[in-house]
C-alpha atoms as a PDB file:
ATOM      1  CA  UNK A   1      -6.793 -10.234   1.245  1.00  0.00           C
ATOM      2  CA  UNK A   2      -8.180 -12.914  -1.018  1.00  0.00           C
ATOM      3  CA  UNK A   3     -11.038  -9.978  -2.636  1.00  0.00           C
ATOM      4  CA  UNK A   4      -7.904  -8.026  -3.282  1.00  0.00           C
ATOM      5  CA  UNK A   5      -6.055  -9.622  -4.847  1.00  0.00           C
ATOM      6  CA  UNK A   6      -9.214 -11.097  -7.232  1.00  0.00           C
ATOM      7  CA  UNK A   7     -10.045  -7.431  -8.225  1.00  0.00           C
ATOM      8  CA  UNK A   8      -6.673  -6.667  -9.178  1.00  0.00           C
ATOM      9  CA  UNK A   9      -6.638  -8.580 -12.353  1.00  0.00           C
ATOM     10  CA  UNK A  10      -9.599  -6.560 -13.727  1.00  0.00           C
ATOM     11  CA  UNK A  11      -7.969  -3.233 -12.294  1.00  0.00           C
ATOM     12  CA  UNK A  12      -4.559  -3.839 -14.021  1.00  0.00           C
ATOM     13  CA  UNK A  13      -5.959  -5.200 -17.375  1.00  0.00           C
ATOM     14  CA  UNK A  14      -8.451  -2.314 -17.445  1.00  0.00           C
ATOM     15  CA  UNK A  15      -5.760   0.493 -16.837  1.00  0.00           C
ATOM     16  CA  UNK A  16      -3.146  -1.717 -20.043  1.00  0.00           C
ATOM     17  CA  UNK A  17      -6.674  -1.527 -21.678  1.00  0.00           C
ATOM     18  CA  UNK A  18      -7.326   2.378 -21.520  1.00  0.00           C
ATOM     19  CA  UNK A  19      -3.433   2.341 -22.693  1.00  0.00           C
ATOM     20  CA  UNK A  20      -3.815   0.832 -25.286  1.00  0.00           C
ATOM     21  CA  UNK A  21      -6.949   3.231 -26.745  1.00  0.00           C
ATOM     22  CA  UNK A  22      -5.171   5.812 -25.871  1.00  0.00           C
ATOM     23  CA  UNK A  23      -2.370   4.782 -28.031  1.00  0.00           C
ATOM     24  CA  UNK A  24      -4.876   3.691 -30.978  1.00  0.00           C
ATOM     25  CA  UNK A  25      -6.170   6.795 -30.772  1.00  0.00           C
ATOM     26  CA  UNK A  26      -3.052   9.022 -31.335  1.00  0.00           C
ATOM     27  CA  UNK A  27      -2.065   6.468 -33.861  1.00  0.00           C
ATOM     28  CA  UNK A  28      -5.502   7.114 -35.902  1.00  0.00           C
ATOM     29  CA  UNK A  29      -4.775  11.195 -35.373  1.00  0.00           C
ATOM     30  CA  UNK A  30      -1.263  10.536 -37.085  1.00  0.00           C
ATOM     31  CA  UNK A  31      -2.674   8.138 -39.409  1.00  0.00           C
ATOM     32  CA  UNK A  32      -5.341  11.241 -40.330  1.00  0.00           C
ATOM     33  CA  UNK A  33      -3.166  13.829 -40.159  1.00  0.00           C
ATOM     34  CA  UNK A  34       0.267  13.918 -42.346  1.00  0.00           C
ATOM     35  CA  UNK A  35       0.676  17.781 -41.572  1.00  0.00           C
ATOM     36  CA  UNK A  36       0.896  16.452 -37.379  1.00  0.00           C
ATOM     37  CA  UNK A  37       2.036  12.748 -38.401  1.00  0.00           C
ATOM     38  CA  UNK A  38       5.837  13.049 -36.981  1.00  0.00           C
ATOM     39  CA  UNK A  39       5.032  14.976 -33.896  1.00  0.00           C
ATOM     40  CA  UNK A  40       2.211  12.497 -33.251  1.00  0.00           C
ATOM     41  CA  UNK A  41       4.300   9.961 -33.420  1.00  0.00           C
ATOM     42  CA  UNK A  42       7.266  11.401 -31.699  1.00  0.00           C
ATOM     43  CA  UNK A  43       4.921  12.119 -28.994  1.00  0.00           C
ATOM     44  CA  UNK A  44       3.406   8.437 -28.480  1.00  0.00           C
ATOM     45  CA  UNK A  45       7.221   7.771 -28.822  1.00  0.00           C
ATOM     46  CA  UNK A  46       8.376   9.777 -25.620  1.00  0.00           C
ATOM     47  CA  UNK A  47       4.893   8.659 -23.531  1.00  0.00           C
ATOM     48  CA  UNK A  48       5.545   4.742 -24.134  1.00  0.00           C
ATOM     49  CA  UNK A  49       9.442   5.015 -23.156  1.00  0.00           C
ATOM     50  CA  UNK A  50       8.366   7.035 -19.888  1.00  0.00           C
ATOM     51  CA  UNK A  51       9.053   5.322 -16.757  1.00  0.00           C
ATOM     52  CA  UNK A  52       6.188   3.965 -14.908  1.00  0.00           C
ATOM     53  CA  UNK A  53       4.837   6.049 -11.869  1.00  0.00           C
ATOM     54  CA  UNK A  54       4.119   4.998  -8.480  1.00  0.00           C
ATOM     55  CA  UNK A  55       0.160   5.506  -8.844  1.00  0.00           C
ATOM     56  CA  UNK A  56       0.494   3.670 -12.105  1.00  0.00           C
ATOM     57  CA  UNK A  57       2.994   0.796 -10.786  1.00  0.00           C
ATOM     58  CA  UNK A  58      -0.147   0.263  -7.665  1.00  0.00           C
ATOM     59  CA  UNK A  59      -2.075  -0.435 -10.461  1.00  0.00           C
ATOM     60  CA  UNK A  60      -0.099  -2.831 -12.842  1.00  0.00           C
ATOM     61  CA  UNK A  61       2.221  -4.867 -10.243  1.00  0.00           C
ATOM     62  CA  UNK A  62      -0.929  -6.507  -8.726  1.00  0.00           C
ATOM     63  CA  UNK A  63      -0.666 -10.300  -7.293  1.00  0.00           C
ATOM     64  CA  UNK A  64      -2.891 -11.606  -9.928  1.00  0.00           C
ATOM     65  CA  UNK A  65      -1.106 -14.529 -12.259  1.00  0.00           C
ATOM     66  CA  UNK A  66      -1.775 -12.347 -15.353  1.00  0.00           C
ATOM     67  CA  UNK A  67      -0.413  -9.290 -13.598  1.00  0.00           C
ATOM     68  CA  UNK A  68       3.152  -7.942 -14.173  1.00  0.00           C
ATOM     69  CA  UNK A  69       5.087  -8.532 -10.621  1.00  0.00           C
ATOM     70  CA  UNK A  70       8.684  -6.731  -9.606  1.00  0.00           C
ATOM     71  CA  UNK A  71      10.530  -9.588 -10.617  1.00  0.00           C
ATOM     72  CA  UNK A  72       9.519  -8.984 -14.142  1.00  0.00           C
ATOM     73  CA  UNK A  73      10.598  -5.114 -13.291  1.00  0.00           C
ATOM     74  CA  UNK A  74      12.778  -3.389 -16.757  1.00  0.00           C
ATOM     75  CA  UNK A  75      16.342  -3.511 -16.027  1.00  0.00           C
ATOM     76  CA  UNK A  76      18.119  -2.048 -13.070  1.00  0.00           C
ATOM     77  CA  UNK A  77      14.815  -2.382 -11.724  1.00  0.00           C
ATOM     78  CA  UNK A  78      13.341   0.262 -14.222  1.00  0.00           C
ATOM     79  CA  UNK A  79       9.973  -0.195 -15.301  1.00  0.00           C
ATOM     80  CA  UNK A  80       8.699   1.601 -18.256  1.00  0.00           C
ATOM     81  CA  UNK A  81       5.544   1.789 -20.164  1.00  0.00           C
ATOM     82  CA  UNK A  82       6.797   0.056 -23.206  1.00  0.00           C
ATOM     83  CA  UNK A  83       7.616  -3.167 -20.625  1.00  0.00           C
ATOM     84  CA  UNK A  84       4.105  -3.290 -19.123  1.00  0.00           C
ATOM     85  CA  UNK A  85       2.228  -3.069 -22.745  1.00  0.00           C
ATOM     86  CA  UNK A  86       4.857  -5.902 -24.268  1.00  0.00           C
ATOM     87  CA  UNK A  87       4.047  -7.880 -21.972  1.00  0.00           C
ATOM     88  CA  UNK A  88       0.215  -7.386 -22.107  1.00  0.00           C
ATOM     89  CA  UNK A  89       0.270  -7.815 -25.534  1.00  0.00           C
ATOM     90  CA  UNK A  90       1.586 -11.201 -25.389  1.00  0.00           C
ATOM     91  CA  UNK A  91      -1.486 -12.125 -22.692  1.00  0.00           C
ATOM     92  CA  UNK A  92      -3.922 -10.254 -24.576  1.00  0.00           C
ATOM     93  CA  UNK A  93      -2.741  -9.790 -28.365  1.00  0.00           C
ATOM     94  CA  UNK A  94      -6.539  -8.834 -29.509  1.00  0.00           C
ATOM     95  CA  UNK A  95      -5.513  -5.587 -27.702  1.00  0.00           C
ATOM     96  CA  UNK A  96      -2.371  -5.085 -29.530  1.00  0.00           C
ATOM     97  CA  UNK A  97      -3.755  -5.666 -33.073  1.00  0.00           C
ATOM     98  CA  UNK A  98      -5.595  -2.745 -33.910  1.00  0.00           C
ATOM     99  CA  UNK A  99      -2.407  -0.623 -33.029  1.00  0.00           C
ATOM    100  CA  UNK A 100      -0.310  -3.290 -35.051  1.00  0.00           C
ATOM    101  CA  UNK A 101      -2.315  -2.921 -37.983  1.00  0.00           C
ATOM    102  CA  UNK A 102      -2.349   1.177 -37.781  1.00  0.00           C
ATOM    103  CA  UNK A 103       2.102   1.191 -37.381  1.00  0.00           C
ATOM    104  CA  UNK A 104       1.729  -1.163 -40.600  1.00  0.00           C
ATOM    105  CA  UNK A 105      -0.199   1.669 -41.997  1.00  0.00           C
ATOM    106  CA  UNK A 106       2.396   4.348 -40.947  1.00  0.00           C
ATOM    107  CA  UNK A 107       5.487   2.144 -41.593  1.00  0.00           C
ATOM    108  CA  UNK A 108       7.675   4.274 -43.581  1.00  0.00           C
ATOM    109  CA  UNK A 109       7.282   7.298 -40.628  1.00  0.00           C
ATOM    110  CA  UNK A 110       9.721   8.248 -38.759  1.00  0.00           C
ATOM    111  CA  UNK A 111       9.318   6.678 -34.879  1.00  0.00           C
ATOM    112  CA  UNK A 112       7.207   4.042 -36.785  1.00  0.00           C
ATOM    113  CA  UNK A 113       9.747   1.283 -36.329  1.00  0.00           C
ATOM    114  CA  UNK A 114      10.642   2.613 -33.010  1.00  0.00           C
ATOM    115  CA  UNK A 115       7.375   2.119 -31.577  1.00  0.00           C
ATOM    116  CA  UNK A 116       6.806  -1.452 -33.064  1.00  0.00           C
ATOM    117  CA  UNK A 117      10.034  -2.706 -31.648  1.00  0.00           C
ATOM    118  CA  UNK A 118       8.840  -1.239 -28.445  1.00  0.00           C
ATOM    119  CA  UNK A 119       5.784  -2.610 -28.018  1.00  0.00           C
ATOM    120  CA  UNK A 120       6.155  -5.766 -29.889  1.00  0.00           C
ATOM    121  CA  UNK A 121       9.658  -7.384 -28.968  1.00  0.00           C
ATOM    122  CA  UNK A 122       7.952  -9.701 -27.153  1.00  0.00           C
ATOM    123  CA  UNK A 123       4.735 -10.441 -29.347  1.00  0.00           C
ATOM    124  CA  UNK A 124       6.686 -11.533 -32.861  1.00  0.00           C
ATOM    125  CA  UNK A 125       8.662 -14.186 -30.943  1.00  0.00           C
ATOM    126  CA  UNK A 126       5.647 -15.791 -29.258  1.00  0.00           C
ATOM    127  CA  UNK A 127       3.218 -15.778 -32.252  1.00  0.00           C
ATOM    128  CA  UNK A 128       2.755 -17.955 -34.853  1.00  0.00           C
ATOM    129  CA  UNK A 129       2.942 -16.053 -38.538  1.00  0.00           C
ATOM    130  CA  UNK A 130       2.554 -18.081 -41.550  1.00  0.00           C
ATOM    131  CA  UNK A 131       3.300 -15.310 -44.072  1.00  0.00           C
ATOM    132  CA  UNK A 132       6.930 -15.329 -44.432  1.00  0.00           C
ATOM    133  CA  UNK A 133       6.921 -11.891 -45.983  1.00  0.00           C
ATOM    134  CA  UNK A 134       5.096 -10.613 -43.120  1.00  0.00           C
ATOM    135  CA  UNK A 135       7.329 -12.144 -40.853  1.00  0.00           C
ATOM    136  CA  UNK A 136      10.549 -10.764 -42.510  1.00  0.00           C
ATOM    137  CA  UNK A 137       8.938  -7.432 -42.829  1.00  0.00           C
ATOM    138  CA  UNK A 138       8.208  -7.368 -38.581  1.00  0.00           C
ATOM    139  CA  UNK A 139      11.783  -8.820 -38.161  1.00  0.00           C
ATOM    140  CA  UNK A 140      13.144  -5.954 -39.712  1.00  0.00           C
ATOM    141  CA  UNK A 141      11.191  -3.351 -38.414  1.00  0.00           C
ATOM    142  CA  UNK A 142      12.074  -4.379 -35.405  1.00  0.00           C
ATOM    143  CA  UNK A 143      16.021  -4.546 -36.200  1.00  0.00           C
ATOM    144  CA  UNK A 144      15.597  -1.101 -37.409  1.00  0.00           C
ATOM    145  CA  UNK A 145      13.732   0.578 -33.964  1.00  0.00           C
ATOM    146  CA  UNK A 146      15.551  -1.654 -31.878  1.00  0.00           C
ATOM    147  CA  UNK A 147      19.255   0.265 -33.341  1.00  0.00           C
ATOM    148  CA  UNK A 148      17.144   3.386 -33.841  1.00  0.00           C
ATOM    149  CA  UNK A 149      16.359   3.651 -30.171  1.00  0.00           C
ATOM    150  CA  UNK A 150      19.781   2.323 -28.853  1.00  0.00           C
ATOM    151  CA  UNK A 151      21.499   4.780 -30.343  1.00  0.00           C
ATOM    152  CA  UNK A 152      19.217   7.011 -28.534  1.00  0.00           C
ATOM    153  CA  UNK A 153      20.510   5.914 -24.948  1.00  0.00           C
ATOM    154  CA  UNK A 154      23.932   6.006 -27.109  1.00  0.00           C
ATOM    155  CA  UNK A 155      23.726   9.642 -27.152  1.00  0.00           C
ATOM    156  CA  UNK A 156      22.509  10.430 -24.068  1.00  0.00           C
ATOM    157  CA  UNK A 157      24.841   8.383 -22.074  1.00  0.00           C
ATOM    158  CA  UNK A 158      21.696   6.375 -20.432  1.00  0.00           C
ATOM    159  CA  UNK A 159      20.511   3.315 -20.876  1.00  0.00           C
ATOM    160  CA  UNK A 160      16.661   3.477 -20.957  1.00  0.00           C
ATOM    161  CA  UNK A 161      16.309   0.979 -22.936  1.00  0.00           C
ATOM    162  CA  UNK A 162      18.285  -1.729 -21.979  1.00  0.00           C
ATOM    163  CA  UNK A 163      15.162  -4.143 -20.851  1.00  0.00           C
ATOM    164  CA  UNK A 164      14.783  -4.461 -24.898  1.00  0.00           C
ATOM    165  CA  UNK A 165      18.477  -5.131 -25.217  1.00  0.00           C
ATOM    166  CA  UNK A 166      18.311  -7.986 -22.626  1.00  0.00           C
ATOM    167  CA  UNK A 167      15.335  -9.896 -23.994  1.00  0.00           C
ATOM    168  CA  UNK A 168      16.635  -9.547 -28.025  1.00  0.00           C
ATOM    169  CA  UNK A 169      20.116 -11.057 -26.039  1.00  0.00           C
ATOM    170  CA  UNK A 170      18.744 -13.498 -23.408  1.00  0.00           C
ATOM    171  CA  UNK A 171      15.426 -14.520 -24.405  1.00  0.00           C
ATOM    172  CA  UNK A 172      15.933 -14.503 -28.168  1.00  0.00           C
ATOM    173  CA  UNK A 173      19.743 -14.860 -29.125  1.00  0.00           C
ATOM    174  CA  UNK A 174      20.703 -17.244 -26.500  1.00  0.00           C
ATOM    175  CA  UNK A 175      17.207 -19.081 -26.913  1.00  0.00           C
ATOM    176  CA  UNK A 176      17.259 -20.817 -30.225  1.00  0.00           C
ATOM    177  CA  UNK A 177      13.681 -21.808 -29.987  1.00  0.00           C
ATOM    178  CA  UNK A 178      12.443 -18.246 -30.472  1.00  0.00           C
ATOM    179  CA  UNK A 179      15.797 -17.015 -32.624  1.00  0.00           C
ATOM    180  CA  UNK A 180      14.624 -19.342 -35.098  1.00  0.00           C
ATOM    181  CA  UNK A 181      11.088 -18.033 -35.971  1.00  0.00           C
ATOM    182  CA  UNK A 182      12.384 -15.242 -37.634  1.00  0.00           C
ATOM    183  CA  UNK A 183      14.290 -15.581 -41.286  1.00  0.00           C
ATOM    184  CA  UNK A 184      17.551 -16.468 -41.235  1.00  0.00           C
ATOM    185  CA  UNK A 185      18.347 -12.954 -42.736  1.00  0.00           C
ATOM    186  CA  UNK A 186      17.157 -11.676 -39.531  1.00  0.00           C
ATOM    187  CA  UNK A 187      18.829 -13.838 -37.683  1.00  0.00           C
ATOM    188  CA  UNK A 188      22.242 -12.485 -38.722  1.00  0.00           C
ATOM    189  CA  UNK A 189      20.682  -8.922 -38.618  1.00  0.00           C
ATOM    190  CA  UNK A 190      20.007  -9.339 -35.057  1.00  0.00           C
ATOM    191  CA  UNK A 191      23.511 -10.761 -34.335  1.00  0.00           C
ATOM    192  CA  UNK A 192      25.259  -7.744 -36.249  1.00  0.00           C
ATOM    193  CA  UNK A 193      22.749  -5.145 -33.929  1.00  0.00           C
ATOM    194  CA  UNK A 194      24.022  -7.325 -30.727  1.00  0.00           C
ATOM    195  CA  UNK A 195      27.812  -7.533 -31.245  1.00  0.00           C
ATOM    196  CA  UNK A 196      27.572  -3.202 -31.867  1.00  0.00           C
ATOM    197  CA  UNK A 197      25.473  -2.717 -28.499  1.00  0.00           C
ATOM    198  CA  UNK A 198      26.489  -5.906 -26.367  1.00  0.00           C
ATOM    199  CA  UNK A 199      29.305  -3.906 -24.748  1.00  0.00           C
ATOM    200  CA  UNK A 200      27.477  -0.543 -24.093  1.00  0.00           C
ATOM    201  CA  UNK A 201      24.560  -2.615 -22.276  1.00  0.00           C
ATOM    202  CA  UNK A 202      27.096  -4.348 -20.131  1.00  0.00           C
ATOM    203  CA  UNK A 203      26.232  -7.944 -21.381  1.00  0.00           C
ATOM    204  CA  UNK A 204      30.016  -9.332 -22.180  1.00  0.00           C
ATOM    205  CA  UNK A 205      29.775 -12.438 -19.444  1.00  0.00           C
ATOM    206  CA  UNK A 206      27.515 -13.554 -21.618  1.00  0.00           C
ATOM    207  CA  UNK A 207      29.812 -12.840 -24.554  1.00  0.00           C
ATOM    208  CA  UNK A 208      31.151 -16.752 -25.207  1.00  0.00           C
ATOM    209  CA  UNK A 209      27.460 -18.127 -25.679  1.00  0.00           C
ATOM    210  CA  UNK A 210      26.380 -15.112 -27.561  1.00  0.00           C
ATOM    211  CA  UNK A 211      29.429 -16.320 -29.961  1.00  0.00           C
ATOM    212  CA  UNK A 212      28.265 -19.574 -30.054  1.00  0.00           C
ATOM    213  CA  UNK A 213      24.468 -18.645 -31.587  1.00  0.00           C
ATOM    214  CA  UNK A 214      25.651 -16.735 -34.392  1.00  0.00           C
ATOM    215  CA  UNK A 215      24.299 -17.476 -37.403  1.00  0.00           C
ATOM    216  CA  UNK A 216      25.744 -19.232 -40.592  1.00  0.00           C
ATOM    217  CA  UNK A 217      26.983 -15.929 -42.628  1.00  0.00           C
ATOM    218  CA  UNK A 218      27.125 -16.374 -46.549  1.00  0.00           C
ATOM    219  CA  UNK A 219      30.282 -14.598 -46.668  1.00  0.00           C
ATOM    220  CA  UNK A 220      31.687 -15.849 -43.712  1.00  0.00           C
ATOM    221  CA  UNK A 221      34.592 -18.198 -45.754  1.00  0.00           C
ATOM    222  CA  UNK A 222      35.743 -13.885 -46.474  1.00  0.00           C
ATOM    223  CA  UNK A 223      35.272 -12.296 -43.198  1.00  0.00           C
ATOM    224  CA  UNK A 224      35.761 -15.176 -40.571  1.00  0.00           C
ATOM    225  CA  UNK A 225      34.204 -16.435 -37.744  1.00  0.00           C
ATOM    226  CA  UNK A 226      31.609 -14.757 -35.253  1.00  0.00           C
ATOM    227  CA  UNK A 227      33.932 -13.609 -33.421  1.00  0.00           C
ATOM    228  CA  UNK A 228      35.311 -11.964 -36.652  1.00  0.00           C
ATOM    229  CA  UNK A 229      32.101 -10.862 -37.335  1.00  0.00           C
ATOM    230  CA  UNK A 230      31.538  -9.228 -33.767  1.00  0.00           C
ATOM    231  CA  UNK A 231      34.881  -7.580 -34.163  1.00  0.00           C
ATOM    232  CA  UNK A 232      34.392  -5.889 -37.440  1.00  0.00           C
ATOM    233  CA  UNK A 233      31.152  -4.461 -35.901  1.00  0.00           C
ATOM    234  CA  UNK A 234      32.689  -3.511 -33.212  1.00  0.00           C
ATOM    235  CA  UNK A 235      35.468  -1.543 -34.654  1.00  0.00           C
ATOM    236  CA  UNK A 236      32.688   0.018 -37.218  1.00  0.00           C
ATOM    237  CA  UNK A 237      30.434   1.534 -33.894  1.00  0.00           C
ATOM    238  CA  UNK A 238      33.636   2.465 -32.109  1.00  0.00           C
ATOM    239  CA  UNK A 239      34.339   4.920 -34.928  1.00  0.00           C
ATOM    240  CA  UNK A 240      30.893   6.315 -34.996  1.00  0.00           C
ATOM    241  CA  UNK A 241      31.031   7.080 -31.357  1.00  0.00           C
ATOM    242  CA  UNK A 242      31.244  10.878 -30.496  1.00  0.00           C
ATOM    243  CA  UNK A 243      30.076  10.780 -26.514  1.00  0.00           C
ATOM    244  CA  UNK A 244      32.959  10.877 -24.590  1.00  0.00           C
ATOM    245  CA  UNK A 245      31.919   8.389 -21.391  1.00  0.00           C
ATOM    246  CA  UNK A 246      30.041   5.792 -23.930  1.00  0.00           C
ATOM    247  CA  UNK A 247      33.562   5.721 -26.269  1.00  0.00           C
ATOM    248  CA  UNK A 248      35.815   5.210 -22.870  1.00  0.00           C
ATOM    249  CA  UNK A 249      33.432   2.435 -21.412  1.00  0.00           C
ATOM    250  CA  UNK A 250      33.572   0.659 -24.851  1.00  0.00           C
ATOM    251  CA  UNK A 251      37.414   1.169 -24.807  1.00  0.00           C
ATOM    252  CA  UNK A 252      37.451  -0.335 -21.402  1.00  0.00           C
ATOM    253  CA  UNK A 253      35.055  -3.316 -22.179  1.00  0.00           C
ATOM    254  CA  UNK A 254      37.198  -4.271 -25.104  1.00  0.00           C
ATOM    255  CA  UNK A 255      39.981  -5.520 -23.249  1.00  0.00           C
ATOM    256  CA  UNK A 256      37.940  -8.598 -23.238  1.00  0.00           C
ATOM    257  CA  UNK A 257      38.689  -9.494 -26.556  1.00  0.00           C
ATOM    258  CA  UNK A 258      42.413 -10.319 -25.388  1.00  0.00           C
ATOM    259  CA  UNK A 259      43.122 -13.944 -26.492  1.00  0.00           C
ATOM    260  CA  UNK A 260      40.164 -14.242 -28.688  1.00  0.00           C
ATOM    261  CA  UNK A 261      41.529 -15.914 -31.895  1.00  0.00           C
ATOM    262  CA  UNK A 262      41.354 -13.539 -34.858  1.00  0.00           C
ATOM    263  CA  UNK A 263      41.862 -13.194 -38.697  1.00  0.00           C
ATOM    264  CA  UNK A 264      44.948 -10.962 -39.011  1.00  0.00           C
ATOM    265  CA  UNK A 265      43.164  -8.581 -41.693  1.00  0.00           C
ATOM    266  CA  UNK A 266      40.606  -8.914 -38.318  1.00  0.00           C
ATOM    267  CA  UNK A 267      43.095  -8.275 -36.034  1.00  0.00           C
ATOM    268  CA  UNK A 268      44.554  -5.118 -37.806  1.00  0.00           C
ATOM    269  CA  UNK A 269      41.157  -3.568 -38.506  1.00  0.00           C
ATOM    270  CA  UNK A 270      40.583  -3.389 -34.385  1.00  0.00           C
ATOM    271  CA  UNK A 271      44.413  -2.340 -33.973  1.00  0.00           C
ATOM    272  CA  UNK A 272      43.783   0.266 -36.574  1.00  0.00           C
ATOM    273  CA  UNK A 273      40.468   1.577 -35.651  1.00  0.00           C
ATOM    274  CA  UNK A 274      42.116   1.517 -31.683  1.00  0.00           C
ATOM    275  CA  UNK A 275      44.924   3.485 -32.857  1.00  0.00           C
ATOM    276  CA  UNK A 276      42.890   6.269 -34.589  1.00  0.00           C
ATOM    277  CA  UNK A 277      41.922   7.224 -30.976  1.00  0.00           C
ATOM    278  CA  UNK A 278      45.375   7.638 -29.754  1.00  0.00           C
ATOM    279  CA  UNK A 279      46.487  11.225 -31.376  1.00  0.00           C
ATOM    280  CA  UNK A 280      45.223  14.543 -31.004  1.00  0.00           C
ATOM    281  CA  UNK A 281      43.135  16.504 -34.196  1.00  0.00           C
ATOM    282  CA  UNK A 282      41.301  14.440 -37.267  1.00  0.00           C
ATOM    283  CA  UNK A 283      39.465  12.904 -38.235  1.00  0.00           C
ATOM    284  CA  UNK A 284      38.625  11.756 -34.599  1.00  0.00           C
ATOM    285  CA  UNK A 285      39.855  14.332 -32.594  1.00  0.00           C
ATOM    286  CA  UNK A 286      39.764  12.280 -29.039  1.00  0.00           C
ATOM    287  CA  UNK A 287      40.274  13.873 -25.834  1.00  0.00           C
ATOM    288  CA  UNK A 288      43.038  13.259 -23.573  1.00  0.00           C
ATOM    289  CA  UNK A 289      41.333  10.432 -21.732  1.00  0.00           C
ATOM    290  CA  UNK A 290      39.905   9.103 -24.818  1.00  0.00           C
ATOM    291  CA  UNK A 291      43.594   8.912 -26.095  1.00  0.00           C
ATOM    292  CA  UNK A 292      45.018   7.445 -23.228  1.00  0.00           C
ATOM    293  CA  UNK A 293      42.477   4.910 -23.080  1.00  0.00           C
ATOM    294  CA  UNK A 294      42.869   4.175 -26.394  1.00  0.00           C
ATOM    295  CA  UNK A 295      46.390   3.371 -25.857  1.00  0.00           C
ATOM    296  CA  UNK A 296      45.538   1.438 -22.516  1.00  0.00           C
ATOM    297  CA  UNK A 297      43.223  -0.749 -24.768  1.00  0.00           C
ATOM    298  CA  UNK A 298      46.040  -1.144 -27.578  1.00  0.00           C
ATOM    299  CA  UNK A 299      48.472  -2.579 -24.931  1.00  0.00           C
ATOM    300  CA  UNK A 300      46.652  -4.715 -22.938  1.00  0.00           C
ATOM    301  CA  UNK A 301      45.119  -6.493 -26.600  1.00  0.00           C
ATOM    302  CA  UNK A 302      48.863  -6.014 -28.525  1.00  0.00           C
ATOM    303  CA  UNK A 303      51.122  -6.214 -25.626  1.00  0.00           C
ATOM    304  CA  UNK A 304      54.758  -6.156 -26.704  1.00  0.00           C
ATOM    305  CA  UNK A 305      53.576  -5.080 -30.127  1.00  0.00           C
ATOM    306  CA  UNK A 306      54.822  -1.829 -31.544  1.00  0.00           C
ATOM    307  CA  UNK A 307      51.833   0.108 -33.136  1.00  0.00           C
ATOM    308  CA  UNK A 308      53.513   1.445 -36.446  1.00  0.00           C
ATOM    309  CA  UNK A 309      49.917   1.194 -38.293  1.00  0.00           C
END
């Protein structure tokens, strides 16, 4: 037992190590190819947000102290490529470099950004960068993927990527030590990307201490309070959403707001943007259940309020 479980750390780190080549390889082909660059990158896109295998998890979930272990598994107990190589890049970031410095080479490509904040989450928050244009410039690359791939299990009703969600909420948000090594304009850009997704990824226990780390807004003597700020978000993604069972589970996982204390131009804005769901044709043109959860939200928020908008 003891030999076994000493040649599973070199087994596991060589198999994150082929990964890795593999993925500095495709990134050098896109890098050398701008005919094949989006494909290429789409492509290393789909294979790093593929769930794990069984022959591959035999390999990586050894009982080594380096290794990755089930507790450690992606949400719901889904384990996906992109959770395995964040996490090795934290224990070994000479590995991740060479592909860092390549997506810095490709960074205005499309799936760019998406594969940083994959691969990366974890790496920015544990390293030390001096530059503070560098820094920035990773902090919002990773804003950017991070929305651009949400919106991805947005569409498709799934919610593949909801290990990223959980560590930008619970190990960076609610953990000032790391929120605070990136700018404070990154800070508030990460708050804004929470408060949109925090009730799709089913996160709203948590939604009184996510309140309480929001960051000190410029504008904020104008708009209000975090909550304020959550809610105008809010109200902003509800109107953009067009997939039937994502818009009724955020109608249903709004009802928390009830009691929450509100600007009235804050207030109206959610009452408003509610109310926009409640009748048939334009310029939302919700479907029956949309509409009667729409109304369902309206009363349990406004109860004995009439809703002349």
């Amino acid at each position: 037992m003891q030999q076994q479980e000493a040649s599973s750390r070199p087994q596991s780190s060589a198999y994150l190590n082929k990964l890795s080549l593999e993925i500095e390889k495709k990134l050098q082909r896109a890098l050398a190819s701008p005919s094949q660059r989006r494909n290429l990158l789409q492509e290393l896109f789909a294979d790093i947000a593929l769930e794990v295998d069984d022959r591959a998890k035999d390999i990586i979930l050894s009982r080594d102290e380096d290794a990755i272990t089930p507790a450690e598994y992606g949400a719901n107990g889904r384990l996906c490529f992109y959770d395995v190589l964040a996490d090795y890049y934290i224990r070994s970031p000479d590995s991740g470099k060479p592909i860092l410095d390549l997506i810095v080479q490709l960074w205005s490509q499309s799936f760019a950004s998406h594969i940083f904040s994959l691969l990366f989450h974890k790496w920015l928050f544990e390293v030390q960068l001096d530059n503070a244009e560098v820094q920035l410039r990773y902090s919002s690359a990773l804003v950017q993927g991070a929305t651009n791939v949400f919106w991805m299990d947005i569409q498709s009703n799934t919610r593949c990527f909801q290990s990223l969600f959980q560590y930008l909420l619970d190990e960076v948000t609610l953990e000032s030590t790391r929120l605070k090594k990136i700018p404070i304009q990154a800070q508030r850009d990460l708050y804004l990307l929470l408060s949109r997704f925090i009730f799709f990824y089913n996160s709203v226990e948590k939604f009184e201490s996510f309140l309480k780390q929001c960051p000190v807004f410029p504008n904020s003597f104008l708009i209000g309070g975090p909550a304020d700020i959550l809610v105008i978000e809010l109200a902003d993604q509800l109107q953009k959403l067009k997939v039937e069972p994502v818009l009724l589970h955020y109608l249903s996982q709004v009802k928390i707001l009830r009691g929450m204390e509100l600007r009235m131009a804050t207030s109206t804005r959610l009452k408003t943007c509610l109310y926009s769901f409640t009748s048939p044709g334009g310029p939302m043109y919700p479907t029956r259940a949309v509409r009667h959860a729409a109304w369902d939200a309206l009363d349990f928020l406004f109860p004995g309020v009439t809703h002349d908008i």
